[in-house]
Every structure is written in C-alpha cells, then in structure tokens.
PDB file of N, CA and C in Angstrom:
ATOM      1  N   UNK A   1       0.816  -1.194   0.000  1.00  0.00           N
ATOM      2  CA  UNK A   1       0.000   0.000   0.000  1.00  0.00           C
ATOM      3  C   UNK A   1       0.862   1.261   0.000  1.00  0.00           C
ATOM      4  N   UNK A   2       2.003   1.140   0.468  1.00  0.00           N
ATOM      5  CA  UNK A   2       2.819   2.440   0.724  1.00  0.00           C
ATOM      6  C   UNK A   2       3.344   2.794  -0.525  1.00  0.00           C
ATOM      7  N   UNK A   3       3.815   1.677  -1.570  1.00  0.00           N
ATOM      8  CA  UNK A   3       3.927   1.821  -2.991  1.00  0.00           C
ATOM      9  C   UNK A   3       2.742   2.625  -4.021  1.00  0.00           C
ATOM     10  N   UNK A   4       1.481   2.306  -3.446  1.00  0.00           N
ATOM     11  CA  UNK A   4       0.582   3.423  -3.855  1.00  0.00           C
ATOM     12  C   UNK A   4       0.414   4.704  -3.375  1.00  0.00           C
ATOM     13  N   UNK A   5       0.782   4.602  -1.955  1.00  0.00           N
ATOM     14  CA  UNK A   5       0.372   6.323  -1.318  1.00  0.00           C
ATOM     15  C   UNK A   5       1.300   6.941  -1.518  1.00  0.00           C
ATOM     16  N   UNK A   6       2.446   6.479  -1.569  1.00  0.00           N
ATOM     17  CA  UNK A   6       3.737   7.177  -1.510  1.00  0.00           C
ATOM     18  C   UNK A   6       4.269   7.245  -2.900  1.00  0.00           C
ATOM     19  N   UNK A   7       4.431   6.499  -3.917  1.00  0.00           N
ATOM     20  CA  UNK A   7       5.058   6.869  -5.347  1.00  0.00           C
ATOM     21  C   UNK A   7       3.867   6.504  -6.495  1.00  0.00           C
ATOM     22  N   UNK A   8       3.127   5.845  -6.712  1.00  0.00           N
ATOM     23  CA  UNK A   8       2.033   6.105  -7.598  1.00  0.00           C
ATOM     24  C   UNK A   8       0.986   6.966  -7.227  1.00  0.00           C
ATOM     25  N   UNK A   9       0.320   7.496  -6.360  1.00  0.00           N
ATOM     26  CA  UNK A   9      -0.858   8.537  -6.288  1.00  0.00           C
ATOM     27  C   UNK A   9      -0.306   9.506  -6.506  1.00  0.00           C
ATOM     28  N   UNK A  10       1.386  10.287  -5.628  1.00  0.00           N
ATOM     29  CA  UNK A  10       2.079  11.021  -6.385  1.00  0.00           C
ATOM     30  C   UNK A  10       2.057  11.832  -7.414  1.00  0.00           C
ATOM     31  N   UNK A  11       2.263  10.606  -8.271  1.00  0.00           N
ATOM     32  CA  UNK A  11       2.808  10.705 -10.027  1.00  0.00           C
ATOM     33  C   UNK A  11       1.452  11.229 -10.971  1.00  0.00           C
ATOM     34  N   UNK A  12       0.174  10.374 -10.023  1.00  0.00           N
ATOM     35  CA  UNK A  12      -1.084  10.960 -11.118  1.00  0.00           C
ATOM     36  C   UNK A  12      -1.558  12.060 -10.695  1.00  0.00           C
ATOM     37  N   UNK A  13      -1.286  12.791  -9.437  1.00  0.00           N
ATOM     38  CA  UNK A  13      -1.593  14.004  -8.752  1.00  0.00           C
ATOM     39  C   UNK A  13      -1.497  15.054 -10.305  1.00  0.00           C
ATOM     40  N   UNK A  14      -2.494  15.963  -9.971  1.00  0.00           N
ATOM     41  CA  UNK A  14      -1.990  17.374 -10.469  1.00  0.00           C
ATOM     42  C   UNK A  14      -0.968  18.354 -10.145  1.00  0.00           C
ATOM     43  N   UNK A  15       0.350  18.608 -11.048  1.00  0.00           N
ATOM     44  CA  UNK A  15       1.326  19.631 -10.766  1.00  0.00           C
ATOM     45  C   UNK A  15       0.894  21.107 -11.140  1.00  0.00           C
ATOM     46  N   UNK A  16       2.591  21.514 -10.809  1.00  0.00           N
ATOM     47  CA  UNK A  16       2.640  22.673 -11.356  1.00  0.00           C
ATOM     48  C   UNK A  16       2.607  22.980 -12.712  1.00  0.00           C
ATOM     49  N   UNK A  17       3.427  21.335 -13.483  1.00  0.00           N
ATOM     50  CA  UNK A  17       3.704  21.859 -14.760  1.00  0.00           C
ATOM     51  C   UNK A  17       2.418  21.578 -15.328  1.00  0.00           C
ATOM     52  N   UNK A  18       1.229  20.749 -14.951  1.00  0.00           N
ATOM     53  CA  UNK A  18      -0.050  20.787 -15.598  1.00  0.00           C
ATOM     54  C   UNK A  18      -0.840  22.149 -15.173  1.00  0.00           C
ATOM     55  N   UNK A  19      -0.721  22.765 -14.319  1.00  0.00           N
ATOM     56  CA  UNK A  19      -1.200  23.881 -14.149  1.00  0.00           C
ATOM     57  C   UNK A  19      -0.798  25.015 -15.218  1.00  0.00           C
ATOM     58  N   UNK A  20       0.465  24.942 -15.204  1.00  0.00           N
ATOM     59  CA  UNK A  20       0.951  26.088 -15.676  1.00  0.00           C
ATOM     60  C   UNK A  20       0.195  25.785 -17.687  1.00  0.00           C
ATOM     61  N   UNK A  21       0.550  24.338 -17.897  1.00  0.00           N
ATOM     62  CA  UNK A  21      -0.006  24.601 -19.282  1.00  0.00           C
ATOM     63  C   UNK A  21      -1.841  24.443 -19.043  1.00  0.00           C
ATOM     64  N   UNK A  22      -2.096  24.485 -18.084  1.00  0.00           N
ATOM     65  CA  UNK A  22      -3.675  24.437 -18.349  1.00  0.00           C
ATOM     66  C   UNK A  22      -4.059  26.139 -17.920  1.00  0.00           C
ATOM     67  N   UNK A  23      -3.587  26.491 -17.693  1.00  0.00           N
ATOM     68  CA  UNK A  23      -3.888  28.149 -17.645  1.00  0.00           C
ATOM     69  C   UNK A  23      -3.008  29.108 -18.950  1.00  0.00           C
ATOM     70  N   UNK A  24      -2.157  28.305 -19.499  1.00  0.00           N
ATOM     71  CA  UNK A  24      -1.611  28.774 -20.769  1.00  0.00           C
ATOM     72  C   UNK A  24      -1.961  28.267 -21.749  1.00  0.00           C
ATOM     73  N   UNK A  25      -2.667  27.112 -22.006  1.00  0.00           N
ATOM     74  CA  UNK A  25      -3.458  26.561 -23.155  1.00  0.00           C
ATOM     75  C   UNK A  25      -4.403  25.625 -23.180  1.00  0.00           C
ATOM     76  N   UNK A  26      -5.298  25.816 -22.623  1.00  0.00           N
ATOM     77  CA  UNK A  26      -6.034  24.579 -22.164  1.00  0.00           C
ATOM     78  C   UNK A  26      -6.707  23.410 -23.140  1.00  0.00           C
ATOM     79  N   UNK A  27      -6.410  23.830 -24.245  1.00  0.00           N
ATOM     80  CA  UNK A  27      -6.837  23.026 -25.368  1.00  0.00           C
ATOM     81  C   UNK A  27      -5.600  21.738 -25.324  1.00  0.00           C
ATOM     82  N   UNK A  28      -4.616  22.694 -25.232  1.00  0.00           N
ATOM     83  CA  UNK A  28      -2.679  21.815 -25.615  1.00  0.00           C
ATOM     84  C   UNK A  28      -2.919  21.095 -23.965  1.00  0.00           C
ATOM     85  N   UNK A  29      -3.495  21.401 -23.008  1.00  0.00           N
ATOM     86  CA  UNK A  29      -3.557  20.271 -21.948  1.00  0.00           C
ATOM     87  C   UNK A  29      -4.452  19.468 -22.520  1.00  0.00           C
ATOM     88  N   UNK A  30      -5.922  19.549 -23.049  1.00  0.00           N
ATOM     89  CA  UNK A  30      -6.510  18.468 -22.680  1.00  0.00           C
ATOM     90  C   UNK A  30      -6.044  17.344 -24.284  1.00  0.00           C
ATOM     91  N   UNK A  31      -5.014  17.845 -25.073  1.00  0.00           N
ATOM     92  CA  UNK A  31      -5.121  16.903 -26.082  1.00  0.00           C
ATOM     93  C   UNK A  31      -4.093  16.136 -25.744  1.00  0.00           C
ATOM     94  N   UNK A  32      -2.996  16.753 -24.700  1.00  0.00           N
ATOM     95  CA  UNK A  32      -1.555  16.285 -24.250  1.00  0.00           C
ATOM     96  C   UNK A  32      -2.474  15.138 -23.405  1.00  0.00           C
ATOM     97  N   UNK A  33      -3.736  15.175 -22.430  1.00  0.00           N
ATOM     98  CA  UNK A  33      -4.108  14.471 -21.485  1.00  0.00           C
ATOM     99  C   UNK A  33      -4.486  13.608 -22.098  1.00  0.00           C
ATOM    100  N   UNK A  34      -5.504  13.609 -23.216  1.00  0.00           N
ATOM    101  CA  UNK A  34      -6.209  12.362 -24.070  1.00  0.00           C
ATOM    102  C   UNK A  34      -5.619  11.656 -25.442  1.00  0.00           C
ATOM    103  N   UNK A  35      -3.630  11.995 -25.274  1.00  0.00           N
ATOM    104  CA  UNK A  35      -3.383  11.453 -26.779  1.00  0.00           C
ATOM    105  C   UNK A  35      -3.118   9.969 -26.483  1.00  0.00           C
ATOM    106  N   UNK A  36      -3.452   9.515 -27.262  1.00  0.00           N
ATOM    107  CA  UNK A  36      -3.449   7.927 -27.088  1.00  0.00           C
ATOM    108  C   UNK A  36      -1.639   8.015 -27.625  1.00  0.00           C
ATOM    109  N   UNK A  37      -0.659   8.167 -28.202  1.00  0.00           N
ATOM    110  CA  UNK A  37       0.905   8.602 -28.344  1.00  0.00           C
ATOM    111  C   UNK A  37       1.354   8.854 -26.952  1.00  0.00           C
ATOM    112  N   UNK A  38       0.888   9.273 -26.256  1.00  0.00           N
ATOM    113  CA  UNK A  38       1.133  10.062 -25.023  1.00  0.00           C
ATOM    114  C   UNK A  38       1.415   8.550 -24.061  1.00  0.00           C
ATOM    115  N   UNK A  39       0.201   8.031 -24.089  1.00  0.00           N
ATOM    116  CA  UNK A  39       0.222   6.996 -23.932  1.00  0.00           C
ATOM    117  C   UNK A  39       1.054   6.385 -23.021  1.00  0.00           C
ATOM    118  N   UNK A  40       2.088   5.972 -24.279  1.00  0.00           N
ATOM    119  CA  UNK A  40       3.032   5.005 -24.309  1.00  0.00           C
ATOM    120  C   UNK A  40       4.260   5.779 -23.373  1.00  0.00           C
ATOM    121  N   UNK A  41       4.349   6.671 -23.530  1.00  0.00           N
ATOM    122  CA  UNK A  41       5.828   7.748 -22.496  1.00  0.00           C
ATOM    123  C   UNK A  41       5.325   8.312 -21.223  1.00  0.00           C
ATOM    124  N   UNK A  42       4.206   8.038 -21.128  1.00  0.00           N
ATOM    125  CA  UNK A  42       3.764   8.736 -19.658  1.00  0.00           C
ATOM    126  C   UNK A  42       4.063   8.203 -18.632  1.00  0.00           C
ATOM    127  N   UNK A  43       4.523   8.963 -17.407  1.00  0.00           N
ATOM    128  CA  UNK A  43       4.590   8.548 -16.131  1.00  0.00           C
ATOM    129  C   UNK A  43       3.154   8.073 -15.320  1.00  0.00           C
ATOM    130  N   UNK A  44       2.284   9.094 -15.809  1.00  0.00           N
ATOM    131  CA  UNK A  44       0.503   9.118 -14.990  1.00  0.00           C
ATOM    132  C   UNK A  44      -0.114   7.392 -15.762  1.00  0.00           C
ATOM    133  N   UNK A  45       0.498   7.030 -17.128  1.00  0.00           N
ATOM    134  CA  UNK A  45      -0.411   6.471 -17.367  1.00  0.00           C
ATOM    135  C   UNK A  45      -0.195   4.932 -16.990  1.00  0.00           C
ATOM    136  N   UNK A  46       1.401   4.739 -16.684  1.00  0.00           N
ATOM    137  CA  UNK A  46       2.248   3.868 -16.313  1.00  0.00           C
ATOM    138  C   UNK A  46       2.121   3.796 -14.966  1.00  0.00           C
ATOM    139  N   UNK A  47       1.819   4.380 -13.841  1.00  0.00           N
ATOM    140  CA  UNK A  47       1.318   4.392 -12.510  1.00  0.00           C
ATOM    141  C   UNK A  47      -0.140   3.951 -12.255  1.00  0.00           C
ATOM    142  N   UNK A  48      -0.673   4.501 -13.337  1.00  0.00           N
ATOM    143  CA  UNK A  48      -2.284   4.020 -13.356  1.00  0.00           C
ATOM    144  C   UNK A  48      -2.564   2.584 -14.097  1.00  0.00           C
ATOM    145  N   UNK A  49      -1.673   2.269 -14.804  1.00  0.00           N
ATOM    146  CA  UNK A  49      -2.188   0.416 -15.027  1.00  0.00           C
ATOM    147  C   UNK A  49      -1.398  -0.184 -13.738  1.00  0.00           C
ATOM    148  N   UNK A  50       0.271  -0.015 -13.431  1.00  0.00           N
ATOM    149  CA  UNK A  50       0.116  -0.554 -12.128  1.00  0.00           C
ATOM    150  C   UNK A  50      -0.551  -1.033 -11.224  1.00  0.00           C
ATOM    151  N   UNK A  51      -1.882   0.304 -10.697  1.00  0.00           N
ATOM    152  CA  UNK A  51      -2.231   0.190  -9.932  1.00  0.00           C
ATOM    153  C   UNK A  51      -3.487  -0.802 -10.251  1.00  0.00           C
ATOM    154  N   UNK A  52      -3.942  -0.605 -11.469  1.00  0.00           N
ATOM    155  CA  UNK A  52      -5.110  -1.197 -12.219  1.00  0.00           C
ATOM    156  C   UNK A  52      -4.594  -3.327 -12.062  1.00  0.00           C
ATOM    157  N   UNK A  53      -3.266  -2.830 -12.136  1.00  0.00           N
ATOM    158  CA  UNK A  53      -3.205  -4.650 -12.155  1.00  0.00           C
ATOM    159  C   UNK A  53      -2.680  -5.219 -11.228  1.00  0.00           C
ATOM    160  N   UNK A  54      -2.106  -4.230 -10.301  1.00  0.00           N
ATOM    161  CA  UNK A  54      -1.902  -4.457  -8.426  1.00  0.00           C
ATOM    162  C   UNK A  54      -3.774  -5.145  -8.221  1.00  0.00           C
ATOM    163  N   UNK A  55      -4.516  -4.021  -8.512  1.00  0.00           N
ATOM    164  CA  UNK A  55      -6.061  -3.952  -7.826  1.00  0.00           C
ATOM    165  C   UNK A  55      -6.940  -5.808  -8.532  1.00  0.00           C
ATOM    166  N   UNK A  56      -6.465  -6.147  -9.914  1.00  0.00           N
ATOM    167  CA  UNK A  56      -6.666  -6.806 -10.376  1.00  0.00           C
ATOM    168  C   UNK A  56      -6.197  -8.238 -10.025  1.00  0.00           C
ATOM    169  N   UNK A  57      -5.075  -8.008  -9.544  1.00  0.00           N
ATOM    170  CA  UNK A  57      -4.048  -9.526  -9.225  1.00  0.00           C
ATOM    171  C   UNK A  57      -4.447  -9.601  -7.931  1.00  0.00           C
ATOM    172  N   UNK A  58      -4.344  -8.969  -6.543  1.00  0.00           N
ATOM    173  CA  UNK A  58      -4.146  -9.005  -5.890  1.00  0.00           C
ATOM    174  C   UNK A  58      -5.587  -8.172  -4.972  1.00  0.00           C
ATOM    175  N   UNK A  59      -6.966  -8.824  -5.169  1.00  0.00           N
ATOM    176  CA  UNK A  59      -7.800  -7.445  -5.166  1.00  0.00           C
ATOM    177  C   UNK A  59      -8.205  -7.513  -3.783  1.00  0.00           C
ATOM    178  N   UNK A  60      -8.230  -8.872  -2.881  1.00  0.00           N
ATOM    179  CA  UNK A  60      -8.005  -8.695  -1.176  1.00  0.00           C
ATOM    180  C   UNK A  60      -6.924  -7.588  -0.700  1.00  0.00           C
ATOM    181  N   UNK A  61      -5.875  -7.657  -1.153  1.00  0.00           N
ATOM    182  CA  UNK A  61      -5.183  -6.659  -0.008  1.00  0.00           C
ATOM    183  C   UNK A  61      -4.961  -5.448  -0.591  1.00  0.00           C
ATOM    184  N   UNK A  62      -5.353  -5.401  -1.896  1.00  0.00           N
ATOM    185  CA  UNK A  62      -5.210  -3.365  -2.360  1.00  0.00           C
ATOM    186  C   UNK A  62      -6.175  -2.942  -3.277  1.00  0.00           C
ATOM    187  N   UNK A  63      -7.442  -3.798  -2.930  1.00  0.00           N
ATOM    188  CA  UNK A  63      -8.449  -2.403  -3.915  1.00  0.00           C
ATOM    189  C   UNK A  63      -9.081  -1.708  -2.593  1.00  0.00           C
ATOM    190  N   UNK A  64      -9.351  -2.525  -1.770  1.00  0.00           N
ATOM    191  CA  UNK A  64     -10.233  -2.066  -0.518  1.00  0.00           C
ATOM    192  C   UNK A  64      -9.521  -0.729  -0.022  1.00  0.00           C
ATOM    193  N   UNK A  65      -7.891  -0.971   0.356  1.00  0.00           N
ATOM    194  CA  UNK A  65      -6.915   0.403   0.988  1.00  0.00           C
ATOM    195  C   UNK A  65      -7.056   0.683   0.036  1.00  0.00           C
ATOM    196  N   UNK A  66      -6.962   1.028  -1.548  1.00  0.00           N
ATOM    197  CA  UNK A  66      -6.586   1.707  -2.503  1.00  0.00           C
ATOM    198  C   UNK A  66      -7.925   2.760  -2.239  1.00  0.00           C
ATOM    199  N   UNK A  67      -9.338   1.983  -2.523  1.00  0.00           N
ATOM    200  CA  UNK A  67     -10.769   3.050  -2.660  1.00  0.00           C
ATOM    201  C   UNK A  67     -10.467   3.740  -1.484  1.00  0.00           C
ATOM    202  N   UNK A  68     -10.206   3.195  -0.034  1.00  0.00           N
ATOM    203  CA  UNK A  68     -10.502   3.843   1.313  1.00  0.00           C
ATOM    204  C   UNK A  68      -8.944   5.127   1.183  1.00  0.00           C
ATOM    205  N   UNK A  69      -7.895   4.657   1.094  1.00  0.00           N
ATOM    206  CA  UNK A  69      -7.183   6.127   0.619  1.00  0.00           C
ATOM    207  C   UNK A  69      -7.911   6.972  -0.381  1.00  0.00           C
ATOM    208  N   UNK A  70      -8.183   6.567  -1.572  1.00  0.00           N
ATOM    209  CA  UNK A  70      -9.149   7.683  -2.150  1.00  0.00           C
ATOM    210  C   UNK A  70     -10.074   8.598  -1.935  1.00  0.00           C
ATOM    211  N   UNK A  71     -11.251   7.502  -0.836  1.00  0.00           N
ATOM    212  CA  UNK A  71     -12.040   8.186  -0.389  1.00  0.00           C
ATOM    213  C   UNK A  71     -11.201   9.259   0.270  1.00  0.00           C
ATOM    214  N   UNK A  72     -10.416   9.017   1.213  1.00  0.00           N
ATOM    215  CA  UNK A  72      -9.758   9.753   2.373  1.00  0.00           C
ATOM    216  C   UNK A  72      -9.330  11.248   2.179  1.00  0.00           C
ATOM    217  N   UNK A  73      -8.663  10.753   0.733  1.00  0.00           N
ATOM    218  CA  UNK A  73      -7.956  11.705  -0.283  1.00  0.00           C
ATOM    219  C   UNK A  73      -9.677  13.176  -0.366  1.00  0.00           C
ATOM    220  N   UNK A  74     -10.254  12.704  -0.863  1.00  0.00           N
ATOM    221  CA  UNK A  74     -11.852  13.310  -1.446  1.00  0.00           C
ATOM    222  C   UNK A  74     -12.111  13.717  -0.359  1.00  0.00           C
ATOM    223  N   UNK A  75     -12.256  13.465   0.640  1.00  0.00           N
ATOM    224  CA  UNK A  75     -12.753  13.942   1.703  1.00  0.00           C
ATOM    225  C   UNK A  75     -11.950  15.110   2.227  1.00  0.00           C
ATOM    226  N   UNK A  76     -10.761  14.940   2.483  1.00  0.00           N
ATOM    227  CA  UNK A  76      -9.968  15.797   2.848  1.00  0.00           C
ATOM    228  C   UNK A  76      -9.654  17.006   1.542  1.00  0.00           C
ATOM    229  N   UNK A  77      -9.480  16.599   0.674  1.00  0.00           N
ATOM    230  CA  UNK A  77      -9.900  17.983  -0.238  1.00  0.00           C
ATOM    231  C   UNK A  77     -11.340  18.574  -0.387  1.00  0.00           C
ATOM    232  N   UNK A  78     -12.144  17.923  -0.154  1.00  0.00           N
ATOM    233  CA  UNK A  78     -13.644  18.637  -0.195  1.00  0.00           C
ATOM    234  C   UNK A  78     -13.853  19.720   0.708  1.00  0.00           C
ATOM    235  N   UNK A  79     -12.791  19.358   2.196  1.00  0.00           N
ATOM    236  CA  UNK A  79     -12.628  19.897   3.020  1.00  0.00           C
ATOM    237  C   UNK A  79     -12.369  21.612   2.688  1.00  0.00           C
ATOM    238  N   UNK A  80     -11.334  21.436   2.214  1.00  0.00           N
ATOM    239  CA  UNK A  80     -10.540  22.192   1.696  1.00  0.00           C
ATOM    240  C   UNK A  80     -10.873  23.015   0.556  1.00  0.00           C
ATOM    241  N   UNK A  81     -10.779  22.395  -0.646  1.00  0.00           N
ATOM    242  CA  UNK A  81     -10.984  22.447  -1.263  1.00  0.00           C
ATOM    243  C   UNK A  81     -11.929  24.522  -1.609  1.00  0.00           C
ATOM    244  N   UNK A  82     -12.643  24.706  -1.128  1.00  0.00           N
ATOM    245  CA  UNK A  82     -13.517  26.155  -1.324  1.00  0.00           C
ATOM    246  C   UNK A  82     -12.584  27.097  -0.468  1.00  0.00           C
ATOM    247  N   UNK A  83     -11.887  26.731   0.560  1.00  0.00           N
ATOM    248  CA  UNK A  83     -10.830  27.019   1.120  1.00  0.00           C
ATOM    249  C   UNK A  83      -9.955  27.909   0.501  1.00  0.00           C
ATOM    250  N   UNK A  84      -9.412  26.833  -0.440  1.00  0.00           N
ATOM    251  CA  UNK A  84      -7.974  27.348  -0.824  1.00  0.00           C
ATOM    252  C   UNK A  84      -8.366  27.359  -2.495  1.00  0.00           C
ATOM    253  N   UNK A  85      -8.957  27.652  -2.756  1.00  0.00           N
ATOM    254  CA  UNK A  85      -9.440  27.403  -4.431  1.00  0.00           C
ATOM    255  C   UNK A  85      -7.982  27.947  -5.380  1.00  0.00           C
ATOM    256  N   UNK A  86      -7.385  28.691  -4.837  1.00  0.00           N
ATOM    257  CA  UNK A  86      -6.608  29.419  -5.667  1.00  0.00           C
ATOM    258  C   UNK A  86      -5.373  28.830  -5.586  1.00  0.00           C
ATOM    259  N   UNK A  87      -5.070  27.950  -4.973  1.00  0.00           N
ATOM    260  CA  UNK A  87      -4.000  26.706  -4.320  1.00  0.00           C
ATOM    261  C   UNK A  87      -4.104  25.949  -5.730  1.00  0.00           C
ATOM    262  N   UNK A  88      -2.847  25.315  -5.567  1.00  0.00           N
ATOM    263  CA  UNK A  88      -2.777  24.115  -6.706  1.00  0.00           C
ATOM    264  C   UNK A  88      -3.248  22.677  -6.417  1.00  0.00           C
ATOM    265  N   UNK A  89      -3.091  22.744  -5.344  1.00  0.00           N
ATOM    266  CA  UNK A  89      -3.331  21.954  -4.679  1.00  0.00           C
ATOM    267  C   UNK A  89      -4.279  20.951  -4.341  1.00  0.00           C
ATOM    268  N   UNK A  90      -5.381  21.687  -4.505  1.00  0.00           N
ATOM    269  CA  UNK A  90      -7.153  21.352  -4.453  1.00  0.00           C
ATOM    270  C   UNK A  90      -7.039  20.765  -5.836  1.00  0.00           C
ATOM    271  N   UNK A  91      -6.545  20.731  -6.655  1.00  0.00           N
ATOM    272  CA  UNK A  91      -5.933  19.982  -7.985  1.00  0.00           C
ATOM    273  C   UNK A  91      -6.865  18.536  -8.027  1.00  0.00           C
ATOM    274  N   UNK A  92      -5.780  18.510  -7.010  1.00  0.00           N
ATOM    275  CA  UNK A  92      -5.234  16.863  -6.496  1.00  0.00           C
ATOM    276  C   UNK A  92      -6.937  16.422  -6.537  1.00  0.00           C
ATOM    277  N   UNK A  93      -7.802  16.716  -5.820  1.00  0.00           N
ATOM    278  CA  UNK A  93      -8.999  16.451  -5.220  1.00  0.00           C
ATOM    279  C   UNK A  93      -9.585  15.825  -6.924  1.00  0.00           C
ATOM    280  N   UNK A  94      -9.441  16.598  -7.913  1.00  0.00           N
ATOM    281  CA  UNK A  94      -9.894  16.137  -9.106  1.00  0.00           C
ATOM    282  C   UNK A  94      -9.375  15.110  -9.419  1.00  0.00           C
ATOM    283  N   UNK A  95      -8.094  14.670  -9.178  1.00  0.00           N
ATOM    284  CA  UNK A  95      -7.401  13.545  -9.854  1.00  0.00           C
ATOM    285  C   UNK A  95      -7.883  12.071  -9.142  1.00  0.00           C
ATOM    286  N   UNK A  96      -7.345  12.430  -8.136  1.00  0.00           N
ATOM    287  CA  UNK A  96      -8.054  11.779  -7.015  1.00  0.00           C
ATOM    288  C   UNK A  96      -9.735  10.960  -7.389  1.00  0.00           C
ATOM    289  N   UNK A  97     -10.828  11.856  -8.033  1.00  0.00           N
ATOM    290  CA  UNK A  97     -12.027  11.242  -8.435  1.00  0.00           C
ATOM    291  C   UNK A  97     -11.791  10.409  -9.701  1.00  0.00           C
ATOM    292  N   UNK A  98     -10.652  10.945 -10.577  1.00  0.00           N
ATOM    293  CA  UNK A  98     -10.897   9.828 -11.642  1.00  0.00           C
ATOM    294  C   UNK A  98      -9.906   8.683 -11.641  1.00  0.00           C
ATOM    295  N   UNK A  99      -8.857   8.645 -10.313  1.00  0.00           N
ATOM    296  CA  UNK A  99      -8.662   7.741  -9.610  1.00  0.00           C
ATOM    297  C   UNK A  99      -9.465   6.402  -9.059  1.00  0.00           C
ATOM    298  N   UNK A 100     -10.283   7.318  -8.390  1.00  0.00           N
ATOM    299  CA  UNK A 100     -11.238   6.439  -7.758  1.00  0.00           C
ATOM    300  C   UNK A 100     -12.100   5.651  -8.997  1.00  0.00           C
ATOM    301  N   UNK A 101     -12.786   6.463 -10.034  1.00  0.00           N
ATOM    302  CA  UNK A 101     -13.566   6.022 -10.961  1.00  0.00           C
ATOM    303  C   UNK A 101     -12.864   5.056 -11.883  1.00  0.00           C
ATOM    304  N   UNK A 102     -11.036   4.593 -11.970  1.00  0.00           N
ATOM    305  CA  UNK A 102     -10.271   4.197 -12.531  1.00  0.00           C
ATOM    306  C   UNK A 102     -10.758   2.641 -11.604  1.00  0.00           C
ATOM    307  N   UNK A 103     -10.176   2.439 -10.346  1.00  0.00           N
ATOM    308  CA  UNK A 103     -10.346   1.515  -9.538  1.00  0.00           C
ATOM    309  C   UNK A 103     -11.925   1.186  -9.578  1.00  0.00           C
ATOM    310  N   UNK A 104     -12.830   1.739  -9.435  1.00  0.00           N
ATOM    311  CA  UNK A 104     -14.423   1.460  -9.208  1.00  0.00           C
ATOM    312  C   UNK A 104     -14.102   0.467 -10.542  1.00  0.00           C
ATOM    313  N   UNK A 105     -14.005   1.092 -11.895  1.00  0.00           N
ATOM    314  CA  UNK A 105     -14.091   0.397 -13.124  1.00  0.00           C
ATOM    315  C   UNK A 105     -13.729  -0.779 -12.798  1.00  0.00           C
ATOM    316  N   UNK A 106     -12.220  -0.862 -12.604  1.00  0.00           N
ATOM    317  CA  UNK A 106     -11.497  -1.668 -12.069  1.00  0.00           C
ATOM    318  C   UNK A 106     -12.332  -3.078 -11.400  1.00  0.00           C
ATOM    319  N   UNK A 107     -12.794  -2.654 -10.476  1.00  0.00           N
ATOM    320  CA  UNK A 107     -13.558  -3.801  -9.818  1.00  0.00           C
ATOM    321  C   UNK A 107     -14.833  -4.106 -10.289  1.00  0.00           C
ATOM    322  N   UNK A 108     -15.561  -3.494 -10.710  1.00  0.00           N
ATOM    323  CA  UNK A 108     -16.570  -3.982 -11.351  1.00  0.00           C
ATOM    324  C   UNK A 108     -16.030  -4.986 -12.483  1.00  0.00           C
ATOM    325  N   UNK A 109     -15.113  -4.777 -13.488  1.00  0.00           N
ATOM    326  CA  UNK A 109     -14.749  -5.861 -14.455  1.00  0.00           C
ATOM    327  C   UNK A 109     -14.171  -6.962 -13.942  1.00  0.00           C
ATOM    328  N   UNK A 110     -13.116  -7.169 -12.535  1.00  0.00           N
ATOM    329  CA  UNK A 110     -13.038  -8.070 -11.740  1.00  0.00           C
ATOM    330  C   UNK A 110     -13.981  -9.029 -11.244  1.00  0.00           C
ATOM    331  N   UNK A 111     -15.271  -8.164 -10.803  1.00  0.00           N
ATOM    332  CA  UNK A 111     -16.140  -9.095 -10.418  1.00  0.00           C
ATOM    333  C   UNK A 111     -17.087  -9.621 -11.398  1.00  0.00           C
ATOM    334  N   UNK A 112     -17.289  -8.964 -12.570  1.00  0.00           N
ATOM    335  CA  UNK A 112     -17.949  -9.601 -13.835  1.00  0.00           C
ATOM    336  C   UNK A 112     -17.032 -10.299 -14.219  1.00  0.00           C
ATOM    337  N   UNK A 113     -15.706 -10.928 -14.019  1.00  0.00           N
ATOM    338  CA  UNK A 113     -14.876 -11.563 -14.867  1.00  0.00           C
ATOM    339  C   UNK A 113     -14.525 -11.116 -15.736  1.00  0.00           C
ATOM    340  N   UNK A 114     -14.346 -10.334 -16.309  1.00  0.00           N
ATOM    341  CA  UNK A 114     -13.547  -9.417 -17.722  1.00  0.00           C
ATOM    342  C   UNK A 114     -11.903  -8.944 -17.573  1.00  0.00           C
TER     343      UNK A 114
END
C-alpha cells in the first residue's frame, strides 16, 4: 500500500507543470491528457495500469486500501478544497475522483470476470 500512497498517487496528482499549461493553453492540456501517443511515455499512465493490475491480481489486499485512501484523499480535499481554491493543490482532489472512478471500473470488471 505504501507503494501506492507514496510513489504512484504522487505521479497521477496534479502539478505545477499541468497547471501552468492548463492556464496557458487549455486546449494543448486536454489533447496532451487524451493522446493515445502520449500513452506510451507517460509517467501518470504507467502508474495508473500498475495500480489497475496491483487492484486486479491481488484485489483482497489493495483495492479495498486503494478506494478507502481515495475516499480519504476526497474527503480531505472537499474539506478544503472552497478554502484554498486558488492553491494548486485542491488539484489533487480532481485527480483523485478519476482515480477512484479508474479503480471502481477496475472492480466492477473483476467481479464480472472481464
């Protein structure tokens, strides 16, 4: 689990350098976010099947901590979140949901067998 909280949730977090190009071009973020090319060299997308086939192989001991850090994650930025709006930070809180919606998927095709 510490391999997820600590170096993969990390990596799919929202930065600075996605900030900086999503307030300087937000078109050039969201095509950089959805190129299937991108793909293949990404750090976010290479952390996120990890975790997809950690949750898959192994789904007793890390989908359950994986959703309950998520939740944890959501909660504690929701907190926040209206707070500090102008923070980069509250970022995270977004990534974090399609995190969670990554893993939800995740287990639903586990338990249908797919």
């Amino acid at each position: 689990m510490a391999l997820i909280t600590h170096v993969l949730f990390p990596i799919m977090c929202f930065d600075e350098q996605d900030k900086e190009l999503w307030e300087d071009d937000p078109h050039e973020f969201v095509r950089k976010t959805f190129d299937i090319m991108e793909d293949y060299t990404s750090q976010r997308v290479a952390a996120c099947n990890l975790i997809i086939d950690l949750c898959k192989k192994r789904t007793q001991t890390t989908l359950v901590p994986t959703l309950e850090m998520c939740v944890g994650v959501c909660i504690l930025k929701t907190k926040k979140v209206f707070s500090i709006a102008a923070s980069s930070s509250n970022c995270t809180y977004y990534w974090a949901l399609a995190f969670q919606n990554v893993i939800t998927l995740t287990f639903e095709n586990v338990c249908q067998g797919t």
